[in-house]
Structures are given as structure tokens and as C-alpha cells.
C-alpha atoms as a PDB file:
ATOM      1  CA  UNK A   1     -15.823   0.141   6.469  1.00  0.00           C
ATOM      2  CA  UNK A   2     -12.143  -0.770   7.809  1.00  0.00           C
ATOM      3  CA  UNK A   3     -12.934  -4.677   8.164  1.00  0.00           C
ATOM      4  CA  UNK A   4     -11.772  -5.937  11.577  1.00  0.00           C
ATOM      5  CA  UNK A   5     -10.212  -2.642  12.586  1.00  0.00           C
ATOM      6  CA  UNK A   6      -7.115  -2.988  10.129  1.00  0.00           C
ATOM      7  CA  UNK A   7      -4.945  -0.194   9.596  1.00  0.00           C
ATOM      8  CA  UNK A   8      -5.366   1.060   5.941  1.00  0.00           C
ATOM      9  CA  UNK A   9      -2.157   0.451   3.883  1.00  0.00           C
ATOM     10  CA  UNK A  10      -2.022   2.667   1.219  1.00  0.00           C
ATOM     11  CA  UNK A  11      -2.720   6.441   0.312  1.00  0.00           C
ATOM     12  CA  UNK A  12      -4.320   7.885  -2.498  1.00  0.00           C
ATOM     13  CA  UNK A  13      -3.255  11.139  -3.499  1.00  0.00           C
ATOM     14  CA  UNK A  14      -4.451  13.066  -6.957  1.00  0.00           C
ATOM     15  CA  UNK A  15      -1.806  12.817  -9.870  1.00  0.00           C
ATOM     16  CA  UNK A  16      -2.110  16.221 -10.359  1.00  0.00           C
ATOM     17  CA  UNK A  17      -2.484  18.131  -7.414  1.00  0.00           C
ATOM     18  CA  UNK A  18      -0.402  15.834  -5.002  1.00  0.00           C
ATOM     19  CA  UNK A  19      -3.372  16.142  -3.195  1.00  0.00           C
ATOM     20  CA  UNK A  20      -5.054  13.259  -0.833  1.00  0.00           C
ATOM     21  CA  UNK A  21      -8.207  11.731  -2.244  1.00  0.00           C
ATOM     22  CA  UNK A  22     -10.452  10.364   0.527  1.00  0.00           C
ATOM     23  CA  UNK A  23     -13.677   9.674  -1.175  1.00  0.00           C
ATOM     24  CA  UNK A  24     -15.235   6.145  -1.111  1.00  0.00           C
ATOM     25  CA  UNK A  25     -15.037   5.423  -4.628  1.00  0.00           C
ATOM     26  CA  UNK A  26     -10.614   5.783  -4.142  1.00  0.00           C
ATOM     27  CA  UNK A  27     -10.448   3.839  -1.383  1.00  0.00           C
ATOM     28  CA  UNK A  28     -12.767   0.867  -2.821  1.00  0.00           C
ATOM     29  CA  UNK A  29     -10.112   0.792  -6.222  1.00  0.00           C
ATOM     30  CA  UNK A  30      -7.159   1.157  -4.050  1.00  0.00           C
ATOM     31  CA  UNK A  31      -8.559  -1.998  -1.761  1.00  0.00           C
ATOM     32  CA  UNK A  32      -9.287  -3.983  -5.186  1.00  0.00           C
ATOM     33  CA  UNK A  33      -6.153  -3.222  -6.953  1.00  0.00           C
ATOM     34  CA  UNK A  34      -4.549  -4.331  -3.856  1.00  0.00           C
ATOM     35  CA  UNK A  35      -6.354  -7.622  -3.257  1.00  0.00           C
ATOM     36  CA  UNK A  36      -5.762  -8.199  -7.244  1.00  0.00           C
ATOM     37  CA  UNK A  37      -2.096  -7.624  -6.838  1.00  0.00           C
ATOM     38  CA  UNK A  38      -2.020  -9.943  -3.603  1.00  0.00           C
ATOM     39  CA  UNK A  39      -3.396 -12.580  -5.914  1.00  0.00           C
ATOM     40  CA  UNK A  40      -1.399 -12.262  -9.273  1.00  0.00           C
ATOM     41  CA  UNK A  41       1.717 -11.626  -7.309  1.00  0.00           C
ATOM     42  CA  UNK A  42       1.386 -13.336  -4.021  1.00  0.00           C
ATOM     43  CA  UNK A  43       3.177 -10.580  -2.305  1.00  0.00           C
ATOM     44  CA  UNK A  44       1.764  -6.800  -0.638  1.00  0.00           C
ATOM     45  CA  UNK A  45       2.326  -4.107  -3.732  1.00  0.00           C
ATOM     46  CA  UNK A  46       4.544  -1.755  -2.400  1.00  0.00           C
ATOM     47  CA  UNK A  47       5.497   1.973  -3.204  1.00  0.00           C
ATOM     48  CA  UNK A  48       3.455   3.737  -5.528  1.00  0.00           C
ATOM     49  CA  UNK A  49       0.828   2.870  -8.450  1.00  0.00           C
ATOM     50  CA  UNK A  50      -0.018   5.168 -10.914  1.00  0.00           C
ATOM     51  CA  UNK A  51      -3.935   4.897 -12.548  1.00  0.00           C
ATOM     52  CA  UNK A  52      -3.109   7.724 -15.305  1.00  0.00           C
ATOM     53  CA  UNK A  53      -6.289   7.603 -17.131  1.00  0.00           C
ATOM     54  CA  UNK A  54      -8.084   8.346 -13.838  1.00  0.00           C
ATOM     55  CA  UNK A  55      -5.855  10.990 -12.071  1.00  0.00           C
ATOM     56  CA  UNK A  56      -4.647   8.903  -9.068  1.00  0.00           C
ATOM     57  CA  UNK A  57      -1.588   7.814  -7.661  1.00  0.00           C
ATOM     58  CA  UNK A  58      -1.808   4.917  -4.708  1.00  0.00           C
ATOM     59  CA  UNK A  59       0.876   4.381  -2.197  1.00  0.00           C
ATOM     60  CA  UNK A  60       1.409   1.689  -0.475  1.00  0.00           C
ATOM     61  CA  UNK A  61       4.359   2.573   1.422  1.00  0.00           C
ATOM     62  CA  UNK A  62       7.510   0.128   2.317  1.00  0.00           C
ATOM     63  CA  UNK A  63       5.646  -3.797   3.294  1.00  0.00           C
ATOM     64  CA  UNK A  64       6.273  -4.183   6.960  1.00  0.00           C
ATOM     65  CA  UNK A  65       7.889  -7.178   6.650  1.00  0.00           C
ATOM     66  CA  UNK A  66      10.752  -5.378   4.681  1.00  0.00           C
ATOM     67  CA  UNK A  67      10.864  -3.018   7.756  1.00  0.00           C
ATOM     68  CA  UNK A  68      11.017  -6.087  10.454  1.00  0.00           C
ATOM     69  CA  UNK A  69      14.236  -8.237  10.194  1.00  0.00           C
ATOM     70  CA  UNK A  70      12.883 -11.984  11.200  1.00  0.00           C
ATOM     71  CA  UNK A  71      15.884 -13.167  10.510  1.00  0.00           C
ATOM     72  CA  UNK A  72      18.868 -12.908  13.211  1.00  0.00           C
ATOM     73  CA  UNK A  73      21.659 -12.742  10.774  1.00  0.00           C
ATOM     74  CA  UNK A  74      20.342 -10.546   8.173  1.00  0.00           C
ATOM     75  CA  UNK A  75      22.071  -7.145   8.357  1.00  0.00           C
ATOM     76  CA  UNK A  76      19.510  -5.145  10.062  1.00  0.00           C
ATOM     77  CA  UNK A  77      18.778  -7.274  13.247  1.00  0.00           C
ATOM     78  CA  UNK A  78      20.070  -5.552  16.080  1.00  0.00           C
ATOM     79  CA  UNK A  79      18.987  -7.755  19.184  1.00  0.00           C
ATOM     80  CA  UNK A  80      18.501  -5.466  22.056  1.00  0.00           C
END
């Protein structure tokens, strides 16, 4: 189901038990919501998404991109 072997971006855990949710029907919302948010805000979503109304909380973690410095004299670029 992961399409060309991509790592999966985001967790879903329960709202209410902090618990992870792995079944099919979680991980097909969490891969919608994210193309949708992709599309409406032409960026990854990052940290986490709360669906109330159905008990789940989707984390997408910190965008690698913010983790990677491209940029040699942004703040975090250590060259090595």
C-alpha cells in the first residue's frame, strides 16, 4: 500500500487513549487530509491535527526540510 516504498509521514494515535491507530481506514484519512493540505497550502502539514468528531489525532512530525539547513548561512549549517 506504501506507493513507491515511501516512508509514511505521519502517525495516528486515538484522542483518547494516546493510543496508535493502525487500521486501514486511519491511514487512508491521514494520506487524504495530507494530500488536501499539500494542495490548499502548498506546503507538508506539520505537527499534529486533531479530527475531534472522530477520535483521532494525526502527527506529522517536524517537515524535513525544516530539519535540513540548505542554506549555508542560515544558523544551523554547520559544514563538516
Amino acid at each position: 500500500m506504501n506507493e513507491g516504498n515511501q516512508p509514511v509521514l505521519f502517525q495516528v494515535l486515538s484522542l483518547s487513549g494516546n493510543a496508535a491507530v493502525e487500521t486501514l481506514e486511519a491511514h487512508v484519512l491521514a494520506r487524504a487530509y495530507r494530500t488536501m493540505w499539500r494542495v490548499r497550502h502548498g506546503a507538508e502539514p506539520a505537527g499534529q491535527h486533531v479530527i475531534a468528531s472522530l477520535d483521532l489525532l494525526i502527527d506529522f512530525g517536524v517537515p524535513v526540510l525544516q530539519l535540513l539547513p540548505t542554506d549555508r548561512s542560515s544558523p544551523g549549517f554547520r559544514a563538516h
